[in-house]
PDB file of N, CA and C in Angstrom:
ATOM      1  N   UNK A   1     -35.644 -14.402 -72.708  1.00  0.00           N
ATOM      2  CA  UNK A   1     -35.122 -13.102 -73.073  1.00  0.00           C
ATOM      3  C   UNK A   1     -33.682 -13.251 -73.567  1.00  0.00           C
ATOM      4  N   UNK A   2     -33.237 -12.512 -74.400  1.00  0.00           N
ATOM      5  CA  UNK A   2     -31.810 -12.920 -75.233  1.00  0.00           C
ATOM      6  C   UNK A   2     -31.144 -11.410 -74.884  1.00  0.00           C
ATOM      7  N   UNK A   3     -30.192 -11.603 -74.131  1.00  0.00           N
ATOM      8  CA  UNK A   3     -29.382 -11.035 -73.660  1.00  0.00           C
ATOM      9  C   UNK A   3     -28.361 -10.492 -75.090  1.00  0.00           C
ATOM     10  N   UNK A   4     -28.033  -9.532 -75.444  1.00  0.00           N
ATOM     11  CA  UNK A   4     -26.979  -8.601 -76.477  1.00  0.00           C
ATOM     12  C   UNK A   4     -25.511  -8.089 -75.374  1.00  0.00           C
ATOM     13  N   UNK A   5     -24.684  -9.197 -75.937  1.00  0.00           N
ATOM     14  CA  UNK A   5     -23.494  -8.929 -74.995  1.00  0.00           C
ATOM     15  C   UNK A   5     -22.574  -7.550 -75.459  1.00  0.00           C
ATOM     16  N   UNK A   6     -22.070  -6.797 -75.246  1.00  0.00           N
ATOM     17  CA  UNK A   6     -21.718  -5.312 -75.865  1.00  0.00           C
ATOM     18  C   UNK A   6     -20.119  -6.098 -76.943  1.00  0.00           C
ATOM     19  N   UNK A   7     -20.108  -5.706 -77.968  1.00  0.00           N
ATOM     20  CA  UNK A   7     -18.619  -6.322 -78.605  1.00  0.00           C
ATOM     21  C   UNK A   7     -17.298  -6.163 -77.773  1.00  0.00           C
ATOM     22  N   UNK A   8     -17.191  -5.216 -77.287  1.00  0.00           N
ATOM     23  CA  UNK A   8     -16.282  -4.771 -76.497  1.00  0.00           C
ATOM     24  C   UNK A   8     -16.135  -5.944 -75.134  1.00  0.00           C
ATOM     25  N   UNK A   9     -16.584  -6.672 -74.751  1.00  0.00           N
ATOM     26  CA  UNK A   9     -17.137  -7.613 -73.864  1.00  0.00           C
ATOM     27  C   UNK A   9     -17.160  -8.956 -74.324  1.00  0.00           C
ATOM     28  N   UNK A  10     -17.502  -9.260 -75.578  1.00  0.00           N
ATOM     29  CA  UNK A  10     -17.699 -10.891 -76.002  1.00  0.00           C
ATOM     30  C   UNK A  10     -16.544 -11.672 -75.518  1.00  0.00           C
ATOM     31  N   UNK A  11     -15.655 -11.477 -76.120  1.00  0.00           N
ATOM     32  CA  UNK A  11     -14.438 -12.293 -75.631  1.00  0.00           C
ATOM     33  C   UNK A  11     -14.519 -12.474 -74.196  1.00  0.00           C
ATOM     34  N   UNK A  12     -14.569 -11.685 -73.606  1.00  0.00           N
ATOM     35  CA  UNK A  12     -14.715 -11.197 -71.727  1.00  0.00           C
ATOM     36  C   UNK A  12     -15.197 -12.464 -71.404  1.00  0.00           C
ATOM     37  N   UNK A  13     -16.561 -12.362 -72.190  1.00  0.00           N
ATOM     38  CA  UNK A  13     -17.802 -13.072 -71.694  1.00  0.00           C
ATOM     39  C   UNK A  13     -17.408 -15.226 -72.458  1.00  0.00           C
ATOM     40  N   UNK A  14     -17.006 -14.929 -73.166  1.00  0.00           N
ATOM     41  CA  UNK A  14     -16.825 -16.064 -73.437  1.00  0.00           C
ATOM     42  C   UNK A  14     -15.627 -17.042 -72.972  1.00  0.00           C
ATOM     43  N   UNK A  15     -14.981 -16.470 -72.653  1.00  0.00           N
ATOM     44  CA  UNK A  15     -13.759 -16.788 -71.739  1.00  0.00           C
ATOM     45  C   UNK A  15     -14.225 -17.301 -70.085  1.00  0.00           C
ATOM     46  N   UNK A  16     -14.864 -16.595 -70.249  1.00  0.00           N
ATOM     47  CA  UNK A  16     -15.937 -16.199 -68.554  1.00  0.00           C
ATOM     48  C   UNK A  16     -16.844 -18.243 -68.636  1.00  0.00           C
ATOM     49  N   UNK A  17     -17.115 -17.974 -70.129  1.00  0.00           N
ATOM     50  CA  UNK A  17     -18.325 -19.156 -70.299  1.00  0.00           C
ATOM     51  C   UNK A  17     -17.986 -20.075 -70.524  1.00  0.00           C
ATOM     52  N   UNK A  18     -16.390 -20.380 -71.165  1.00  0.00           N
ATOM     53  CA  UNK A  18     -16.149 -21.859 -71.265  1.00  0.00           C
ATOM     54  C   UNK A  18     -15.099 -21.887 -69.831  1.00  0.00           C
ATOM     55  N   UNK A  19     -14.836 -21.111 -69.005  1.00  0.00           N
ATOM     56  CA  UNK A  19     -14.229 -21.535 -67.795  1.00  0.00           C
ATOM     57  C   UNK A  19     -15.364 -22.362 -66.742  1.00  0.00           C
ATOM     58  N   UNK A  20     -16.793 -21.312 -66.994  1.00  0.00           N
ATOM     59  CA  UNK A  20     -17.650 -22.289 -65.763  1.00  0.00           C
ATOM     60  C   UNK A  20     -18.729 -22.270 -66.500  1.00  0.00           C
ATOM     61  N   UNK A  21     -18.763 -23.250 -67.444  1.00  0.00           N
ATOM     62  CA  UNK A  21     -20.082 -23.805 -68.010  1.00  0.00           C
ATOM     63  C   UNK A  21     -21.426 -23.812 -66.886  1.00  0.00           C
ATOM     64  N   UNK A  22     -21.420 -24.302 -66.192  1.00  0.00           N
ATOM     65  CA  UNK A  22     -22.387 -24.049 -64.832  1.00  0.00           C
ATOM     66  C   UNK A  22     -22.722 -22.673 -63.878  1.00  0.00           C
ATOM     67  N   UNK A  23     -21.636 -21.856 -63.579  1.00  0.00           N
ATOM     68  CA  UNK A  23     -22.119 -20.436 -63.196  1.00  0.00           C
ATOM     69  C   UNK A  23     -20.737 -20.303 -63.027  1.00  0.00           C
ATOM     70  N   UNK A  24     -20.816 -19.305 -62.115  1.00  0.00           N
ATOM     71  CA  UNK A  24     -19.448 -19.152 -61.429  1.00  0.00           C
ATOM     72  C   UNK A  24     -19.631 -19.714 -59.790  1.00  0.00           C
ATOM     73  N   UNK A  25     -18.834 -20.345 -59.118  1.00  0.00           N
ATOM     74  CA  UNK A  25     -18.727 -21.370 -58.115  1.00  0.00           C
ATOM     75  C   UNK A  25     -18.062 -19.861 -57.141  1.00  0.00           C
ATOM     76  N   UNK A  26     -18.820 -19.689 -56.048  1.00  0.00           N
ATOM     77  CA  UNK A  26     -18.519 -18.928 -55.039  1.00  0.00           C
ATOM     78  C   UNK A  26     -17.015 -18.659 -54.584  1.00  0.00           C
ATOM     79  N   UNK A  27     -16.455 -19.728 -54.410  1.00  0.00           N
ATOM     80  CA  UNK A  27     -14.907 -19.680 -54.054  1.00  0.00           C
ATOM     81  C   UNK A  27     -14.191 -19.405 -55.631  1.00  0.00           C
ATOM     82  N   UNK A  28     -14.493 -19.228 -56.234  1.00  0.00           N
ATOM     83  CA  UNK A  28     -14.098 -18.509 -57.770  1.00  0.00           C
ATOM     84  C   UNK A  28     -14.162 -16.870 -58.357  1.00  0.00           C
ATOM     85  N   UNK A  29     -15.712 -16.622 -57.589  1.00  0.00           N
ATOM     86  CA  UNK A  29     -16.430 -15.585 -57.768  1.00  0.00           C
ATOM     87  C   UNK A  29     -15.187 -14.134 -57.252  1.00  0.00           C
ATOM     88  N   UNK A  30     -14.901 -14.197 -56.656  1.00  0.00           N
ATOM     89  CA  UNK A  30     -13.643 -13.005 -56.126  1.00  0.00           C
ATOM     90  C   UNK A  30     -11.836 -13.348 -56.572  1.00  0.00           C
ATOM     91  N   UNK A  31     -11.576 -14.667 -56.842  1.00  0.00           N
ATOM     92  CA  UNK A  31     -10.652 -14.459 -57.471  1.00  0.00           C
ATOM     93  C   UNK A  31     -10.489 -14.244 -58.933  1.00  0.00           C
ATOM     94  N   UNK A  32     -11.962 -14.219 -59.836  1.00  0.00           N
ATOM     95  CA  UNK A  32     -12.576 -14.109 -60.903  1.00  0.00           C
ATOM     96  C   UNK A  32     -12.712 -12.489 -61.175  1.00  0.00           C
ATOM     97  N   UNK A  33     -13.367 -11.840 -60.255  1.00  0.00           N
ATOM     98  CA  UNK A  33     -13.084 -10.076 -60.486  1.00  0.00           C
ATOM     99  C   UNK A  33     -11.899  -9.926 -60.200  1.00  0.00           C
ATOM    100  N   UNK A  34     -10.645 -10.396 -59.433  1.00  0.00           N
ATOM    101  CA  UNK A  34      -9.214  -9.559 -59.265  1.00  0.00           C
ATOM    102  C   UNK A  34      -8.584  -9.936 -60.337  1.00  0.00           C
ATOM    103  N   UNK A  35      -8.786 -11.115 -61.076  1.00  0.00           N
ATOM    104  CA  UNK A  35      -7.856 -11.542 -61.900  1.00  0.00           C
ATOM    105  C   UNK A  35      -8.603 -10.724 -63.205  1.00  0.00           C
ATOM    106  N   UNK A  36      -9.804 -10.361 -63.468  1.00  0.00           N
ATOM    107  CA  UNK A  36     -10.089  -9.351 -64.893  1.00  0.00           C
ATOM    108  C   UNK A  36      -9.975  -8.013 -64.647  1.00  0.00           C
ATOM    109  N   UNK A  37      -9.823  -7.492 -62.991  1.00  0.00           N
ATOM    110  CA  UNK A  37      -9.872  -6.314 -62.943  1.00  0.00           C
ATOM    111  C   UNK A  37      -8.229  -5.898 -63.013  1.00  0.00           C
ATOM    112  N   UNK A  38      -7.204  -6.729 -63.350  1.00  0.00           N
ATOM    113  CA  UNK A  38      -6.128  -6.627 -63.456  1.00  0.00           C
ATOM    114  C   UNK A  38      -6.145  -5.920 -64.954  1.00  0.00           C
ATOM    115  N   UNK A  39      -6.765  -6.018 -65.726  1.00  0.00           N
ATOM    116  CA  UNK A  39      -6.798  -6.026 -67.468  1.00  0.00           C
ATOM    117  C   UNK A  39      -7.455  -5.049 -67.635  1.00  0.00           C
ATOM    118  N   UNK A  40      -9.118  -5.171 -66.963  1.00  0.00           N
ATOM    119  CA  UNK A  40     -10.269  -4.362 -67.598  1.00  0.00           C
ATOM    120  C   UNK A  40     -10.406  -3.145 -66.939  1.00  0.00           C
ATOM    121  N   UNK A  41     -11.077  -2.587 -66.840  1.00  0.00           N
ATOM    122  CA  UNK A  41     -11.365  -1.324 -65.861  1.00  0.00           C
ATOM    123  C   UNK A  41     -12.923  -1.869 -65.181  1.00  0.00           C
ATOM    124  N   UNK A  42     -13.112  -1.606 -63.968  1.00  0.00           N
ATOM    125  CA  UNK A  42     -14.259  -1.746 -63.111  1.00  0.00           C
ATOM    126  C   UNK A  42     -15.110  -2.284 -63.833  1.00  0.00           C
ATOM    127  N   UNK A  43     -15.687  -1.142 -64.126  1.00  0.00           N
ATOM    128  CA  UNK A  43     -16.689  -0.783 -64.784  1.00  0.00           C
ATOM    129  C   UNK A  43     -17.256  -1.866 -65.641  1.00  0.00           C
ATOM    130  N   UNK A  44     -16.212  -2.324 -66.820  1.00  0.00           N
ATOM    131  CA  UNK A  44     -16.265  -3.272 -67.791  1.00  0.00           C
ATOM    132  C   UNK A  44     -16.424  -4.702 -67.142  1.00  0.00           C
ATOM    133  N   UNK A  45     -15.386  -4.841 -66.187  1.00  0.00           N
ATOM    134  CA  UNK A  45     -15.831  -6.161 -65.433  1.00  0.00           C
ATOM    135  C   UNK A  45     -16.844  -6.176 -64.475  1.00  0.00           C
ATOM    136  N   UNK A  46     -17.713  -5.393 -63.954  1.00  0.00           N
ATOM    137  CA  UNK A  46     -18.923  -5.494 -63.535  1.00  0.00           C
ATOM    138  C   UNK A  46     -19.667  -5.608 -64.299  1.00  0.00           C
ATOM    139  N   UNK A  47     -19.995  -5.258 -65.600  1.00  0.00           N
ATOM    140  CA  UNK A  47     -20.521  -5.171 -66.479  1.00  0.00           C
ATOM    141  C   UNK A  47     -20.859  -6.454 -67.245  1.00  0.00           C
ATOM    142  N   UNK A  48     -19.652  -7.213 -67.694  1.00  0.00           N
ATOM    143  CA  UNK A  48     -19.773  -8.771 -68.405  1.00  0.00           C
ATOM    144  C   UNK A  48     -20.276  -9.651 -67.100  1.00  0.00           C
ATOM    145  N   UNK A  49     -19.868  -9.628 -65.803  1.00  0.00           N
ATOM    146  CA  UNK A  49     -20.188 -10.548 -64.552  1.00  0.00           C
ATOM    147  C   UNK A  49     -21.519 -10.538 -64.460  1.00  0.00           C
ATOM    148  N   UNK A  50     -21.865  -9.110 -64.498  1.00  0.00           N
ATOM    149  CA  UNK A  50     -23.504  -8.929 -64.654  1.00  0.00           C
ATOM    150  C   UNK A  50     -24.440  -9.724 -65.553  1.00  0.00           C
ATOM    151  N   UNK A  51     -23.354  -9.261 -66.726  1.00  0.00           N
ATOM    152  CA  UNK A  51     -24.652 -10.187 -67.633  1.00  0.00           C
ATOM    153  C   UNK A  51     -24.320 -11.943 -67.587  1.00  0.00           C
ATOM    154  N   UNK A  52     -23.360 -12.163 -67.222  1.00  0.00           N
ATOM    155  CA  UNK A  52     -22.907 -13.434 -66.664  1.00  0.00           C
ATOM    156  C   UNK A  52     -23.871 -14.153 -65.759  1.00  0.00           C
ATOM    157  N   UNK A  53     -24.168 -13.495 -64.840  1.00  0.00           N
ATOM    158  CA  UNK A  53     -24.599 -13.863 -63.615  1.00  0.00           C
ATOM    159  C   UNK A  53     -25.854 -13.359 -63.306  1.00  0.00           C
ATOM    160  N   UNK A  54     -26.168 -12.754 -64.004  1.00  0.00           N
ATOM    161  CA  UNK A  54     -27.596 -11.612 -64.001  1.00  0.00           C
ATOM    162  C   UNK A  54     -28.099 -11.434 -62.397  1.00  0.00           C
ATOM    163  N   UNK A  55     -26.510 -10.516 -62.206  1.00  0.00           N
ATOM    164  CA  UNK A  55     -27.157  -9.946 -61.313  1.00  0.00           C
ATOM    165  C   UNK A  55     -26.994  -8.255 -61.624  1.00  0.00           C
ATOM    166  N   UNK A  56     -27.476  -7.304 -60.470  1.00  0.00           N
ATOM    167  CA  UNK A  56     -27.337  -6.093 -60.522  1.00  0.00           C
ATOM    168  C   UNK A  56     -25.946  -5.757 -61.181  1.00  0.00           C
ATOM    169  N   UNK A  57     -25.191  -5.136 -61.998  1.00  0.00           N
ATOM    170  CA  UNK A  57     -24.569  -3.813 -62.275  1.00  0.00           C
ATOM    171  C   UNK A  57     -23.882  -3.207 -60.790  1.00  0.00           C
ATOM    172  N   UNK A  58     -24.556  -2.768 -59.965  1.00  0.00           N
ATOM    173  CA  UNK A  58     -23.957  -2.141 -59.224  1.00  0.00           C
ATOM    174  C   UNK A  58     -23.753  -2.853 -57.740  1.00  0.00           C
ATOM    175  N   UNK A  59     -24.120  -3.960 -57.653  1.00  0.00           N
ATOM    176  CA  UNK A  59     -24.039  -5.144 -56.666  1.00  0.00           C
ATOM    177  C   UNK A  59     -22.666  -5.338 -57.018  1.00  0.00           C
ATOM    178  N   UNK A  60     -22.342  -5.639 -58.181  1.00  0.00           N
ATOM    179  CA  UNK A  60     -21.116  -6.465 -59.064  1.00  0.00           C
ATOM    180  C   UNK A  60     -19.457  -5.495 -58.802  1.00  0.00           C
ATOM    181  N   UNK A  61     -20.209  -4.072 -59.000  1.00  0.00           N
ATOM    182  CA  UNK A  61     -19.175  -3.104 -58.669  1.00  0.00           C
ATOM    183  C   UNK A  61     -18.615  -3.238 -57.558  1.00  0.00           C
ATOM    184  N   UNK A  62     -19.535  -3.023 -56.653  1.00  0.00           N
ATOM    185  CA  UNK A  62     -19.318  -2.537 -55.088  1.00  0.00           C
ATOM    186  C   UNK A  62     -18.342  -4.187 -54.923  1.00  0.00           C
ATOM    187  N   UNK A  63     -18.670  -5.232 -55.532  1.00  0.00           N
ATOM    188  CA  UNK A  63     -17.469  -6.032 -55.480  1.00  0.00           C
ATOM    189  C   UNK A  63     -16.287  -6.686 -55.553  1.00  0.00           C
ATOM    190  N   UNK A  64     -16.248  -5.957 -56.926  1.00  0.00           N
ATOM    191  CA  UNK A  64     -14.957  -5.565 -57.697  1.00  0.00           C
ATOM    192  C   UNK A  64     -14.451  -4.491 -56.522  1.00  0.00           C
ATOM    193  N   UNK A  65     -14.526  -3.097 -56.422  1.00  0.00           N
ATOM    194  CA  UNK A  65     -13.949  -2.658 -55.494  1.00  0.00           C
ATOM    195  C   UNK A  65     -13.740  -2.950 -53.811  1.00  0.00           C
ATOM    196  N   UNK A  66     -14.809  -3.831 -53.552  1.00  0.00           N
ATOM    197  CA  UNK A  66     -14.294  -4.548 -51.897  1.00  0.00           C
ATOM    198  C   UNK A  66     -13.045  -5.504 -52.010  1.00  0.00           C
ATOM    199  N   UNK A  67     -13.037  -6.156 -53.475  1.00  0.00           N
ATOM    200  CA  UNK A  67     -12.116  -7.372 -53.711  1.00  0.00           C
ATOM    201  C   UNK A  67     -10.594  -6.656 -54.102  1.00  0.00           C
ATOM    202  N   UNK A  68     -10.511  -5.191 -54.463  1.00  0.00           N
ATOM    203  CA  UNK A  68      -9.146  -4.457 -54.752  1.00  0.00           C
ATOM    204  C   UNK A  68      -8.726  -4.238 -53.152  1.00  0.00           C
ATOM    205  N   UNK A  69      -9.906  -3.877 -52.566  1.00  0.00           N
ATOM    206  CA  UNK A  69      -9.016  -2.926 -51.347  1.00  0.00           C
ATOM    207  C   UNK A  69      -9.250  -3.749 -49.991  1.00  0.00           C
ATOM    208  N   UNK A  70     -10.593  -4.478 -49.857  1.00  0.00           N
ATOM    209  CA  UNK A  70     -10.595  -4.908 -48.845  1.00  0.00           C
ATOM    210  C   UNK A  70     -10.529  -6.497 -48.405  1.00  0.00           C
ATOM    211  N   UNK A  71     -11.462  -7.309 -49.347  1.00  0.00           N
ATOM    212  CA  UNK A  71     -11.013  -8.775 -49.116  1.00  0.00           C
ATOM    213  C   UNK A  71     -10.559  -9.295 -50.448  1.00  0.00           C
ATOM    214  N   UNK A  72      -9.237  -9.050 -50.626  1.00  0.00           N
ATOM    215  CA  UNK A  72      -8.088  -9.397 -51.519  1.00  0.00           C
ATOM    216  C   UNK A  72      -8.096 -11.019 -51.584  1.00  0.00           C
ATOM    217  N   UNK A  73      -8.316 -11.514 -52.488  1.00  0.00           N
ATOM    218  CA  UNK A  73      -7.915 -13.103 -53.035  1.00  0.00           C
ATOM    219  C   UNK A  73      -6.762 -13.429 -52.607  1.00  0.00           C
ATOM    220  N   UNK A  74      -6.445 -14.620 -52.519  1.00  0.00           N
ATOM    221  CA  UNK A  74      -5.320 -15.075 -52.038  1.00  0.00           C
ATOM    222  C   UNK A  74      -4.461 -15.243 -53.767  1.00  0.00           C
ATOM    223  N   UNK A  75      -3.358 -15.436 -53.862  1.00  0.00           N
ATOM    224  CA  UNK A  75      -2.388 -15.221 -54.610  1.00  0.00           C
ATOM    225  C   UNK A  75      -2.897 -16.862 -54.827  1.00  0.00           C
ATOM    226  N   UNK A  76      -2.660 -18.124 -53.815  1.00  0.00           N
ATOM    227  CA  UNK A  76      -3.420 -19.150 -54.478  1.00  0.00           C
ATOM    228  C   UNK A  76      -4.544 -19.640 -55.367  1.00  0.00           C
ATOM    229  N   UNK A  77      -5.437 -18.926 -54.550  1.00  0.00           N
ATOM    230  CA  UNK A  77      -6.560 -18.921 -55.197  1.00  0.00           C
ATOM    231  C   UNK A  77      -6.817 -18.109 -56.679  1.00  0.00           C
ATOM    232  N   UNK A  78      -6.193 -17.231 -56.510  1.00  0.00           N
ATOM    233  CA  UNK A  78      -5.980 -16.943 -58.228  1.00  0.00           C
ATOM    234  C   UNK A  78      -4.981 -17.082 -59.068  1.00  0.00           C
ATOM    235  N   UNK A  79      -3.879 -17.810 -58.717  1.00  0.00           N
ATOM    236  CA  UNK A  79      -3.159 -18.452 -59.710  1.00  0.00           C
ATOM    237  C   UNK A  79      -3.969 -19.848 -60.137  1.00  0.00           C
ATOM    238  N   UNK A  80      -4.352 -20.507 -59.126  1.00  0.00           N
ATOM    239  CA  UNK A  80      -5.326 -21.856 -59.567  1.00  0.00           C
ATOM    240  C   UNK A  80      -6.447 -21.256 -60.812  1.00  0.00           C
ATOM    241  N   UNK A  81      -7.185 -20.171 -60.567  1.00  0.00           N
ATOM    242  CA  UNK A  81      -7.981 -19.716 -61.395  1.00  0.00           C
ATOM    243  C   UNK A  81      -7.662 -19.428 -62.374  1.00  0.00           C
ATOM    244  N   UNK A  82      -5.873 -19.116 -62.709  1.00  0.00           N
ATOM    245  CA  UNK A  82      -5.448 -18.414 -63.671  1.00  0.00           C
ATOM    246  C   UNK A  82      -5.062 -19.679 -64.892  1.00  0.00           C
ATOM    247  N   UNK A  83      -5.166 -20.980 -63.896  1.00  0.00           N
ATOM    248  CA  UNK A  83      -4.407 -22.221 -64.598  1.00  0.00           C
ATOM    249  C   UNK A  83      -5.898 -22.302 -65.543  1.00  0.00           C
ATOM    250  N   UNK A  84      -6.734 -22.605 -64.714  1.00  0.00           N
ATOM    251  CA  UNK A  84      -8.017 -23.032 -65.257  1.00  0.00           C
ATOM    252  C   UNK A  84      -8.759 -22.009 -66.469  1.00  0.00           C
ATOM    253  N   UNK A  85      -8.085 -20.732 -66.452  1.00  0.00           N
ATOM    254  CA  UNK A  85      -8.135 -19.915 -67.297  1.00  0.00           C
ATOM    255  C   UNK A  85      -7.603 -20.064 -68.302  1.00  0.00           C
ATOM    256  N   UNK A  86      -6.344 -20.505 -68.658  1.00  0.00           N
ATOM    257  CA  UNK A  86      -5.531 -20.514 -69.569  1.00  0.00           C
ATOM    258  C   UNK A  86      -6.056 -21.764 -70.585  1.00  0.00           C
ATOM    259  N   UNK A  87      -6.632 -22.642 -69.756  1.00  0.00           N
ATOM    260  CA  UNK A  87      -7.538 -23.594 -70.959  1.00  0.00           C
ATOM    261  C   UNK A  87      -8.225 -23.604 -71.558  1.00  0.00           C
ATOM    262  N   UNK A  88      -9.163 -22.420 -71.075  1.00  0.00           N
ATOM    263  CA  UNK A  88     -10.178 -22.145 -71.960  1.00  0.00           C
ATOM    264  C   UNK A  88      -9.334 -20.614 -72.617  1.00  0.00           C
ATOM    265  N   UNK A  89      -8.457 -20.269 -73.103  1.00  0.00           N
ATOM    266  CA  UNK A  89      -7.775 -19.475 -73.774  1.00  0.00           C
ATOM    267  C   UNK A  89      -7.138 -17.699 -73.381  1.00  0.00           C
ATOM    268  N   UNK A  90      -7.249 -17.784 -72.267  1.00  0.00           N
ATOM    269  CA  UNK A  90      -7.202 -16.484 -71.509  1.00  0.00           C
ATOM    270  C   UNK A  90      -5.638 -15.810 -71.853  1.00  0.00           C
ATOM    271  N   UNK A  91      -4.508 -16.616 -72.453  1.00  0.00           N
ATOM    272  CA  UNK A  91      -3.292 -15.896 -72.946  1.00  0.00           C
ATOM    273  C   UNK A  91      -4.203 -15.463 -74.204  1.00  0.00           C
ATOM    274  N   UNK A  92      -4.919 -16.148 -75.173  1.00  0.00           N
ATOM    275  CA  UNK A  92      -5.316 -15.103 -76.325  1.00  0.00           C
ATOM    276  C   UNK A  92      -5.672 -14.239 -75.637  1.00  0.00           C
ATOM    277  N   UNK A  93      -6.884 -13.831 -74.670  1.00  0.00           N
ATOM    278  CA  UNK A  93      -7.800 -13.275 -74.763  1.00  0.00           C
ATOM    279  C   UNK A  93      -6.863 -11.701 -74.154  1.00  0.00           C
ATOM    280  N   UNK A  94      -5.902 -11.879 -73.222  1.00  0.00           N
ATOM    281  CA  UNK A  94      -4.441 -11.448 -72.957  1.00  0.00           C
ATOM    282  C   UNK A  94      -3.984 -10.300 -74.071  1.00  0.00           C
ATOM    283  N   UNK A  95      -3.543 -11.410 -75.325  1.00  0.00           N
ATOM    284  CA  UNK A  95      -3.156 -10.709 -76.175  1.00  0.00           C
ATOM    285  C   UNK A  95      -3.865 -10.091 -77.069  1.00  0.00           C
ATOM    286  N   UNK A  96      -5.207  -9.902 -77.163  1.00  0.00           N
ATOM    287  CA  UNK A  96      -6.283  -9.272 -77.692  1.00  0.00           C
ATOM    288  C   UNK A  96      -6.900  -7.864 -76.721  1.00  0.00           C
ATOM    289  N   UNK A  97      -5.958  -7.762 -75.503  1.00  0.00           N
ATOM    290  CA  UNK A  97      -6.492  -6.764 -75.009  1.00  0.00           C
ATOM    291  C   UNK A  97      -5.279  -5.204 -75.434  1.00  0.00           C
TER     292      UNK A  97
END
């Protein structure tokens, strides 16, 4: 089945795809929604993770918002993410928002 990523999203998603060629790695997975939900709105980053990860839409939410208010990333753990971001181009993707 061939997934149609929304335009509004490609970049999202491709940024998303050359950071973890393999999936997203669990200890990644939550400093990965705080660091796009800094940029995107909810919604949008549940949305690309979803089709990322194919999981539920609203699984994805309810995690984005546990990860704002209740189990917050460590400031380590997402600056490391932010390094590993920046290689696969995340200041463009930055300045394209």
């Amino acid at each position: 089945m061939q997934i149609t990523i929304p335009p509004h999203l490609q970049s999202t998603y491709q940024l998303i795809k050359c950071a973890f060629p393999d999936g997203i790695e669990a200890e990644n997975y939550e400093p990965l929604l705080a660091i796009l939900s800094e940029e995107m709105s909810d919604r949008n980053v549940a949305e690309v993770i979803a089709y990322y990860v194919g999981k539920d839409y609203s699984v994805i939410l309810n995690d984005v918002y546990r990860v704002q208010s209740i189990d917050i990333p460590k400031a380590e753990a997402i600056n490391n993410l932010k390094t590993l971001l920046l290689s696969c181009g995340y200041q463009n993707w930055l300045d394209e928002l």
